[in-house]
N, C-alpha and C. Protein backbone atom coordinates (compact mmCIF):
# COMPACT_ATOMS: atom_id res chain seq x y z
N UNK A 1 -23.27 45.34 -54.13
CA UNK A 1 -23.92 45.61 -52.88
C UNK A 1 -22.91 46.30 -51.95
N UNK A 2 -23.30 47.33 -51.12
CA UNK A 2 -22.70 48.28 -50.51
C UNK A 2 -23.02 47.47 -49.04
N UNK A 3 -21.61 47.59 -48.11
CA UNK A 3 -22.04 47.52 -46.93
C UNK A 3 -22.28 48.86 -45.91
N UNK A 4 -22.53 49.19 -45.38
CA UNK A 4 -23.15 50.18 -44.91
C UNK A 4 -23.36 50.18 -43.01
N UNK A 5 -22.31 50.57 -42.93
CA UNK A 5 -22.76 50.18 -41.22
C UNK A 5 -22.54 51.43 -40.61
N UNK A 6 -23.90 51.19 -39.58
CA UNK A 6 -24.61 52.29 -38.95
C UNK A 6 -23.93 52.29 -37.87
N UNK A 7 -22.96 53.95 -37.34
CA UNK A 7 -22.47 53.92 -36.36
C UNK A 7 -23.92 55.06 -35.63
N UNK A 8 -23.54 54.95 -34.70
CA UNK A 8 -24.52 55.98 -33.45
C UNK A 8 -23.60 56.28 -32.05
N UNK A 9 -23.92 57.20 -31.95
CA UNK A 9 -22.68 58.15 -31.07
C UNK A 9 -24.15 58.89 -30.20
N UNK A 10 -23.49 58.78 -28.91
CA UNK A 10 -23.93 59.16 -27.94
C UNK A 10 -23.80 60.91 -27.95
N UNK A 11 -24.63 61.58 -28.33
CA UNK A 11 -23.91 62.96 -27.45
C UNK A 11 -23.23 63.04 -26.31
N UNK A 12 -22.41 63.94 -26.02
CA UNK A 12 -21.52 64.26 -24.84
C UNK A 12 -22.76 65.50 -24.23
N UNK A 13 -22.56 65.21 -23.22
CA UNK A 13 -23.19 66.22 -22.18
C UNK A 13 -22.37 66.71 -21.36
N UNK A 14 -22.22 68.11 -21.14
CA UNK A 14 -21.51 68.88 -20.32
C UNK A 14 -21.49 68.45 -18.85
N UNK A 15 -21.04 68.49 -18.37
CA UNK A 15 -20.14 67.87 -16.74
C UNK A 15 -21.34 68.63 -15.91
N UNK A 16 -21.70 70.52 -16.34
CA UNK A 16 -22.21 71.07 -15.64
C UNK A 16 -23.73 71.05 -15.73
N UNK A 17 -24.05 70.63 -17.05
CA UNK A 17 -25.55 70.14 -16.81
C UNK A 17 -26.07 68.76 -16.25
N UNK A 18 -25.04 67.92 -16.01
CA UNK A 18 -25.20 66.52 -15.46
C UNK A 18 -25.69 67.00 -13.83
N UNK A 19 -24.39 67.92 -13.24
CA UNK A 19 -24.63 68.00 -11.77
C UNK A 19 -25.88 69.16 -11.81
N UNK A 20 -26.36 69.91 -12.61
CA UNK A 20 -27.33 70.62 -12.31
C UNK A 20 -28.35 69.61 -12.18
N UNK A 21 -29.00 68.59 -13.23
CA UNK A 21 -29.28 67.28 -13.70
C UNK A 21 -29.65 66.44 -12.29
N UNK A 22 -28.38 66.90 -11.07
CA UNK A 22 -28.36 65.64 -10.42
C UNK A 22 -28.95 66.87 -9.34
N UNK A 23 -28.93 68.15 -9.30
CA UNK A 23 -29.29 68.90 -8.24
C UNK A 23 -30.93 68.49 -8.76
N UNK A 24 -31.63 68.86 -9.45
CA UNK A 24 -32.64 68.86 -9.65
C UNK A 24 -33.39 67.44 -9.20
N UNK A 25 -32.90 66.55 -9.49
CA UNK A 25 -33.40 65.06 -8.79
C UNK A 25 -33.61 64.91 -7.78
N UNK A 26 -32.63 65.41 -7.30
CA UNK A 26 -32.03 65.35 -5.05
C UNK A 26 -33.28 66.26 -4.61
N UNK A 27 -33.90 67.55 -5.36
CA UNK A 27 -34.66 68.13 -4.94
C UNK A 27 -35.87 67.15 -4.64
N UNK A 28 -36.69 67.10 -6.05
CA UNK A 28 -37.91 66.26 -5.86
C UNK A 28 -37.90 64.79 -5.08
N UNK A 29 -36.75 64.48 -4.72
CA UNK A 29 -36.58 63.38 -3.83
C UNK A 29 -36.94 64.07 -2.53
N UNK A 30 -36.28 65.31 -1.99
CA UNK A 30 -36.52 65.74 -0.95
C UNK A 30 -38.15 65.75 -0.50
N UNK A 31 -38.61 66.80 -1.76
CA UNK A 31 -39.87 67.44 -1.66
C UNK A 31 -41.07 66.00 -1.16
N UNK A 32 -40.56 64.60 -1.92
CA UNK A 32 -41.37 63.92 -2.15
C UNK A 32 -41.09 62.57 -0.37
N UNK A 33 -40.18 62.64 -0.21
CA UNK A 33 -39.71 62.38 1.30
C UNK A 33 -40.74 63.08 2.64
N UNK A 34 -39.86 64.25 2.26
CA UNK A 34 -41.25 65.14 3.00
C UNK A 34 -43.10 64.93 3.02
N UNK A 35 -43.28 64.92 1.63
CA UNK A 35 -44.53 64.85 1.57
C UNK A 35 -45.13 63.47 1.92
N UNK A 36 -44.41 62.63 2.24
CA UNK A 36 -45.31 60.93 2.20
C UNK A 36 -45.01 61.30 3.98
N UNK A 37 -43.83 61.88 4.65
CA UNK A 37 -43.91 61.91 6.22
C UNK A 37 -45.17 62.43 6.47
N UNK A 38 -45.49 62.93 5.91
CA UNK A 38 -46.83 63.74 6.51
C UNK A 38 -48.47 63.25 5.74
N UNK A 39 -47.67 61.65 5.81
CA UNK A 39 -48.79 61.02 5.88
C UNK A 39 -48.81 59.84 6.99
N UNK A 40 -48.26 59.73 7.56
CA UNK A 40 -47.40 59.24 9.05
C UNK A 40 -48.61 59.70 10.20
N UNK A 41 -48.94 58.77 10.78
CA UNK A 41 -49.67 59.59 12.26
C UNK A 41 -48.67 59.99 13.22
N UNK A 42 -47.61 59.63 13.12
CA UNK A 42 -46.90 59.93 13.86
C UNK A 42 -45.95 61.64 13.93
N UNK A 43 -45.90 61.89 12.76
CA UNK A 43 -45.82 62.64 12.15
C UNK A 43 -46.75 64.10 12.19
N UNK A 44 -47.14 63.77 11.72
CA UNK A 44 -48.87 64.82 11.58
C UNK A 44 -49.29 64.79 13.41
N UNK A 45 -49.33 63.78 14.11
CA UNK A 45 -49.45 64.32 15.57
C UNK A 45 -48.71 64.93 16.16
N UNK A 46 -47.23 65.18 15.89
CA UNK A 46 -46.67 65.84 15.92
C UNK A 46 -46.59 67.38 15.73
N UNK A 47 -46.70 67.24 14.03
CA UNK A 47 -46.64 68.40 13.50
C UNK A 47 -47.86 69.19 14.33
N UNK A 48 -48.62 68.67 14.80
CA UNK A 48 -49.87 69.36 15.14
C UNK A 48 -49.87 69.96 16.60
N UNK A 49 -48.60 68.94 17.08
CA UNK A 49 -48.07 69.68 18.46
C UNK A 49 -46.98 71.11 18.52
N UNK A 50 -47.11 70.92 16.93
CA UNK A 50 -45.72 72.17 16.67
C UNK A 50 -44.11 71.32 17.04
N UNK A 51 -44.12 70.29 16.74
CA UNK A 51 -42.72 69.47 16.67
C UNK A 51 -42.34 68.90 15.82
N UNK A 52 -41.03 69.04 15.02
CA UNK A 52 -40.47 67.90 14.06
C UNK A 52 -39.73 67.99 14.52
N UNK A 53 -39.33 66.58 15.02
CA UNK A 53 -38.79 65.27 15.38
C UNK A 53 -37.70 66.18 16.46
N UNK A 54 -36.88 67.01 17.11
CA UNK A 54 -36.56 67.37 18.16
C UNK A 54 -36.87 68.92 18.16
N UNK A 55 -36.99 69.50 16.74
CA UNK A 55 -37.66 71.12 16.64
C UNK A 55 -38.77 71.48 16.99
N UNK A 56 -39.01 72.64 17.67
CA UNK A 56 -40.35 73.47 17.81
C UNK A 56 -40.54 74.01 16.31
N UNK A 57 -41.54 74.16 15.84
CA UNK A 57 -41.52 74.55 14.79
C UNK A 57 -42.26 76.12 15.02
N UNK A 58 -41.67 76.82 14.68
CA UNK A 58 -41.18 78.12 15.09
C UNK A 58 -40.81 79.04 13.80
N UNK A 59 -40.65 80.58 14.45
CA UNK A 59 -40.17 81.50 13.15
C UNK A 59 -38.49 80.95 12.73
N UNK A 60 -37.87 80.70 13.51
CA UNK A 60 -36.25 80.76 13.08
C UNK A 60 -36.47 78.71 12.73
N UNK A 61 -37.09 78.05 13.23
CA UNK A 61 -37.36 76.57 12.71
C UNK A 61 -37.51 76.55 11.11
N UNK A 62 -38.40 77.18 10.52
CA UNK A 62 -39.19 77.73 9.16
C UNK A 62 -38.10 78.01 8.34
N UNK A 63 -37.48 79.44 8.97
CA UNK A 63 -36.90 80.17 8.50
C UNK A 63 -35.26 79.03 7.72
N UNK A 64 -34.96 78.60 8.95
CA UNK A 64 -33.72 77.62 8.71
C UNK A 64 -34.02 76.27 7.99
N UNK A 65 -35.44 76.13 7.33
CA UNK A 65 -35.51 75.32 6.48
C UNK A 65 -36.01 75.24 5.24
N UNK A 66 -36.44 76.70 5.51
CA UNK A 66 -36.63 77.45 3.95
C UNK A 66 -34.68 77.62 3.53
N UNK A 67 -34.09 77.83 3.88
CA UNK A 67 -32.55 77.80 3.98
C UNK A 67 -32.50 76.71 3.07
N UNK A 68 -32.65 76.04 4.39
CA UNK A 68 -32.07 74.27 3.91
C UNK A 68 -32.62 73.95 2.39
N UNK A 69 -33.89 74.41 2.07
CA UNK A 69 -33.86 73.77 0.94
C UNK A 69 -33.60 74.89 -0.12
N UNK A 70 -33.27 76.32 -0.56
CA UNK A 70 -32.95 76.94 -1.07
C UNK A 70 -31.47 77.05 -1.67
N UNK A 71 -30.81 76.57 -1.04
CA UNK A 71 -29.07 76.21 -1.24
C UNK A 71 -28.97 75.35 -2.39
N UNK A 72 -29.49 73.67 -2.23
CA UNK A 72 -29.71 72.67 -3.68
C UNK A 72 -30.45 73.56 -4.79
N UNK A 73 -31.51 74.55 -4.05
CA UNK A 73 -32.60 74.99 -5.35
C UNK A 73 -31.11 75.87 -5.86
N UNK A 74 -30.47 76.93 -5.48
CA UNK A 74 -29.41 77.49 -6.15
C UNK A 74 -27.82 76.98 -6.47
N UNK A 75 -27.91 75.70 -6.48
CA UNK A 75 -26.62 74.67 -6.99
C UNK A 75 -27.27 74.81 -8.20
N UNK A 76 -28.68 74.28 -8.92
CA UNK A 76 -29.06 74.24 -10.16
C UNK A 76 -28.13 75.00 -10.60
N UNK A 77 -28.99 75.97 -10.62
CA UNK A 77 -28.16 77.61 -11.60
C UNK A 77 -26.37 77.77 -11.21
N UNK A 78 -26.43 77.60 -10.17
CA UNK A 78 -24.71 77.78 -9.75
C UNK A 78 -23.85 77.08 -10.53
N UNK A 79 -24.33 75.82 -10.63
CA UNK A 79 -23.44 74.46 -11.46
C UNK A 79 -23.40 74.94 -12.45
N UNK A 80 -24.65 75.74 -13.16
CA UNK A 80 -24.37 76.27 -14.52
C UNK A 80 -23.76 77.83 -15.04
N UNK A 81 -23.89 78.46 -13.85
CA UNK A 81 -22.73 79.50 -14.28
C UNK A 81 -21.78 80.31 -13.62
N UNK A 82 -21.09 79.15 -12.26
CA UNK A 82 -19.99 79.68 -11.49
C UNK A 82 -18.69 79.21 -12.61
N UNK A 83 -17.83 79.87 -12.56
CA UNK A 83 -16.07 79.57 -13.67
C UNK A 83 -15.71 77.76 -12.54
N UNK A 84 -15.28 77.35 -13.76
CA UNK A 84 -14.55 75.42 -13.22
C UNK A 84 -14.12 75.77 -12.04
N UNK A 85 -13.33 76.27 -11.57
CA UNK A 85 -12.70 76.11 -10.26
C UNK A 85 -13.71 76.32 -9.16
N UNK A 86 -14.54 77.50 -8.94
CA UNK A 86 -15.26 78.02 -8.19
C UNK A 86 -16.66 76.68 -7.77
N UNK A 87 -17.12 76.48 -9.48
CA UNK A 87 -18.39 75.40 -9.66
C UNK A 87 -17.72 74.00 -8.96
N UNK A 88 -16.35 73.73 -8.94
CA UNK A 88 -16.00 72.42 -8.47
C UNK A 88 -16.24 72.66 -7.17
N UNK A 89 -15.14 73.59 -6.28
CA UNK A 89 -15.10 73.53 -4.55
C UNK A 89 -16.81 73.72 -4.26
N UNK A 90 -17.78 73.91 -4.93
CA UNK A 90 -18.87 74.43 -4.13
C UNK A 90 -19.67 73.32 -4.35
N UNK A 91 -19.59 72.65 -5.34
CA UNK A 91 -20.40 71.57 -5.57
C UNK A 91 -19.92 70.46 -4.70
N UNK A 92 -18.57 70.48 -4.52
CA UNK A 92 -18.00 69.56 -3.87
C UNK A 92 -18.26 69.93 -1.90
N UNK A 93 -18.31 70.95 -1.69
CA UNK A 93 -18.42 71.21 -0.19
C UNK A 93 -19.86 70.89 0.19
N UNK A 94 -20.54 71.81 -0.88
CA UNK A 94 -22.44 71.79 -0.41
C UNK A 94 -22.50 70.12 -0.67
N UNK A 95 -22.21 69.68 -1.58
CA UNK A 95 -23.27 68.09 -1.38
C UNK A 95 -22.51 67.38 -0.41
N UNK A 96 -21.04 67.52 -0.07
CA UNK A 96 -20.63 66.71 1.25
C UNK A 96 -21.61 67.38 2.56
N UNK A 97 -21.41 68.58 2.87
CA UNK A 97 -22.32 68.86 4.21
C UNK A 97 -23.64 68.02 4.06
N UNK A 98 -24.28 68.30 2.56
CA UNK A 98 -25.76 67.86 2.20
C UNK A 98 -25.86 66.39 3.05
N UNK A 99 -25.43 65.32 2.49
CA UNK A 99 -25.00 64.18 2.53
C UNK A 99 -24.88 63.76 4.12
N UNK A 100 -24.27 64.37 4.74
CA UNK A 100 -23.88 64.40 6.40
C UNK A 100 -24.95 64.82 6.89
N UNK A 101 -25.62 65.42 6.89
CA UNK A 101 -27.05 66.37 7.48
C UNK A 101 -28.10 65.16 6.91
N UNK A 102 -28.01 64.63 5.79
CA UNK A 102 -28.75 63.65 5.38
C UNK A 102 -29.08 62.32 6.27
N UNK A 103 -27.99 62.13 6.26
CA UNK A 103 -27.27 60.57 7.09
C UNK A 103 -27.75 61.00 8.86
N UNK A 104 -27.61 61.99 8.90
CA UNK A 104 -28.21 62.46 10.22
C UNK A 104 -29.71 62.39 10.64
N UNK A 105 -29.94 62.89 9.51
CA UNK A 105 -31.49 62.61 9.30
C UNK A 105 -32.42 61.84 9.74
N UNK A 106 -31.32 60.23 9.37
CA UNK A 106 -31.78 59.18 9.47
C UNK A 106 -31.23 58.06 10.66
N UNK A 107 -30.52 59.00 11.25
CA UNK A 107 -30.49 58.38 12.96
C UNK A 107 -31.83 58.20 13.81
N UNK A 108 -32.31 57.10 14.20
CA UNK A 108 -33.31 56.87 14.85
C UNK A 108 -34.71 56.73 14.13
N UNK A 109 -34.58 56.69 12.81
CA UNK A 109 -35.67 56.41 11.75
C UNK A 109 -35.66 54.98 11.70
N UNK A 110 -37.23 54.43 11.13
CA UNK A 110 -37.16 53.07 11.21
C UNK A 110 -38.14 52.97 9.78
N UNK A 111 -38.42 53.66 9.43
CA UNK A 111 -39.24 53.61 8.25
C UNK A 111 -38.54 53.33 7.02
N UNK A 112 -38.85 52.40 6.02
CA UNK A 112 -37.79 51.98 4.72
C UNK A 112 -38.09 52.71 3.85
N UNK A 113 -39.05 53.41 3.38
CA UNK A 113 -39.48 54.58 2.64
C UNK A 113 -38.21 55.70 2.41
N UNK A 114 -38.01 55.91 3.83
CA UNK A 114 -37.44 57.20 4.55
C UNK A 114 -36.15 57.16 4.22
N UNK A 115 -35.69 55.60 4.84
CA UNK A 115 -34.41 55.19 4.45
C UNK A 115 -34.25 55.04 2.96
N UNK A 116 -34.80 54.23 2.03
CA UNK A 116 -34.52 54.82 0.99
C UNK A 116 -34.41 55.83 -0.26
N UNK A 117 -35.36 56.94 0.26
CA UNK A 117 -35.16 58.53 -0.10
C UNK A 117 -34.09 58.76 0.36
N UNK A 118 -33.49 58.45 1.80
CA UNK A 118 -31.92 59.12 1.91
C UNK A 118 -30.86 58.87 1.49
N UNK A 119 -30.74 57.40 1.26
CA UNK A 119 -29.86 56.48 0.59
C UNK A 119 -29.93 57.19 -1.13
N UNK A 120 -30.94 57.13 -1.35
CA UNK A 120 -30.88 57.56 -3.06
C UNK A 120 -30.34 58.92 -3.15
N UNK A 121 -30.97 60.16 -2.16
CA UNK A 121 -30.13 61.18 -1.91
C UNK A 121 -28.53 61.71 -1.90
N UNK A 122 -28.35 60.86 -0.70
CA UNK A 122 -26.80 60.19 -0.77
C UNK A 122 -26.19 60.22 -1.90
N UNK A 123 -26.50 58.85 -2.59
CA UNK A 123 -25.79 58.62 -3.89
C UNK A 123 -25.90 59.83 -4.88
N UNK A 124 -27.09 60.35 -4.92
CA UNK A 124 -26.61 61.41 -5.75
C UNK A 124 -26.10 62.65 -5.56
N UNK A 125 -25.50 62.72 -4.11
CA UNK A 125 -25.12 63.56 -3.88
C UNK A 125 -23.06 63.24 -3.96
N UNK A 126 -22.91 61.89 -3.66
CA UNK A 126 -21.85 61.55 -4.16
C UNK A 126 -21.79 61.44 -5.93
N UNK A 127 -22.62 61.49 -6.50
CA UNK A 127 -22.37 61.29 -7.97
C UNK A 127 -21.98 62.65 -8.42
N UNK A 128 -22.33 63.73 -7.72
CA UNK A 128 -22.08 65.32 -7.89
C UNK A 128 -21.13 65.71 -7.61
N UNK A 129 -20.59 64.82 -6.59
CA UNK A 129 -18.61 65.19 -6.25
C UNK A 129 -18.02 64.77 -6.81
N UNK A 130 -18.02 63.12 -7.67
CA UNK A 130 -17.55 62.83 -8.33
C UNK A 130 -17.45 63.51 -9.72
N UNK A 131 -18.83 64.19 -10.05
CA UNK A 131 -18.46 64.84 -11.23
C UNK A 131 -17.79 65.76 -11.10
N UNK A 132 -17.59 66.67 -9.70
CA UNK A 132 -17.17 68.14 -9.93
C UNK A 132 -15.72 67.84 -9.91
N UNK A 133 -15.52 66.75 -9.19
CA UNK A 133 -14.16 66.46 -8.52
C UNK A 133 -13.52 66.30 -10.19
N UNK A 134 -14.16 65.80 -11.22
CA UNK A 134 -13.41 65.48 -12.31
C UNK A 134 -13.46 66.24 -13.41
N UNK A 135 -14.48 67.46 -12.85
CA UNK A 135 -14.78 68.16 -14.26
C UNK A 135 -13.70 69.13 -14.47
N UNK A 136 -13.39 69.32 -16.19
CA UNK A 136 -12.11 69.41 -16.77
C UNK A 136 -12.42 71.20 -16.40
């Protein structure tokens, strides 16, 4: 009788598809943050006054948040084909600002929903520095 033991090995996954991996998450967290506020009366009476939360919502309002969310949409692709040095400082700068603008976000919020879309945000936006910060 033969003994026979079954090893199993994890694939390795590249550093740069993890943080693309983690850009892509942070997105639909966003998208999906957004979309439950605007089921809020508070919210939607708002929006209907042309205000979020201290903005007029406006051409350059729009404009600067079509921005805002276009930057994470191009970390995807960036993480995957800026050279190591370049993919580290940028991954590492954009998700710290991200992260700060986040946390800002949530000054004067009282909703736990809200708070924890940003909190989960957060973390994965620190899990993205940590990777870049270490990727070889």
């Amino acid at each position: 009788m033969t003994d026979i033991t079954r090893t199993t090995t994890t694939p390795t996954i590249d550093t740069r598809l993890k943080i693309a991996a983690l850009w892509t998450s942070l997105l639909f967290i966003f998208a999906y943050v957004d979309i439950f506020a605007h089921l809020r009366a508070d919210v939607v009476t708002d929006v209907l006054a042309g205000k979020v939360a201290v903005f007029t919502v406006d051409q350059s309002f729009l404009l600067l948040t079509t921005l805002y969310v276009i930057i994470p949409s191009l970390m995807i692709s960036l993480s995957l084909i800026l050279p190591p040095g370049a993919n580290r400082l940028t991954n590492i700068i954009v998700a710290a600002v991200y992260a700060l603008t986040i946390l800002g976000s949530c000054i004067g919020e009282v909703w736990i929903y809200y708070w924890l879309g940003s909190l989960t945000e957060v973390l994965l936006l620190l899990v993205i520095m940590r990777y870049a910060w270490k990727m070889p």
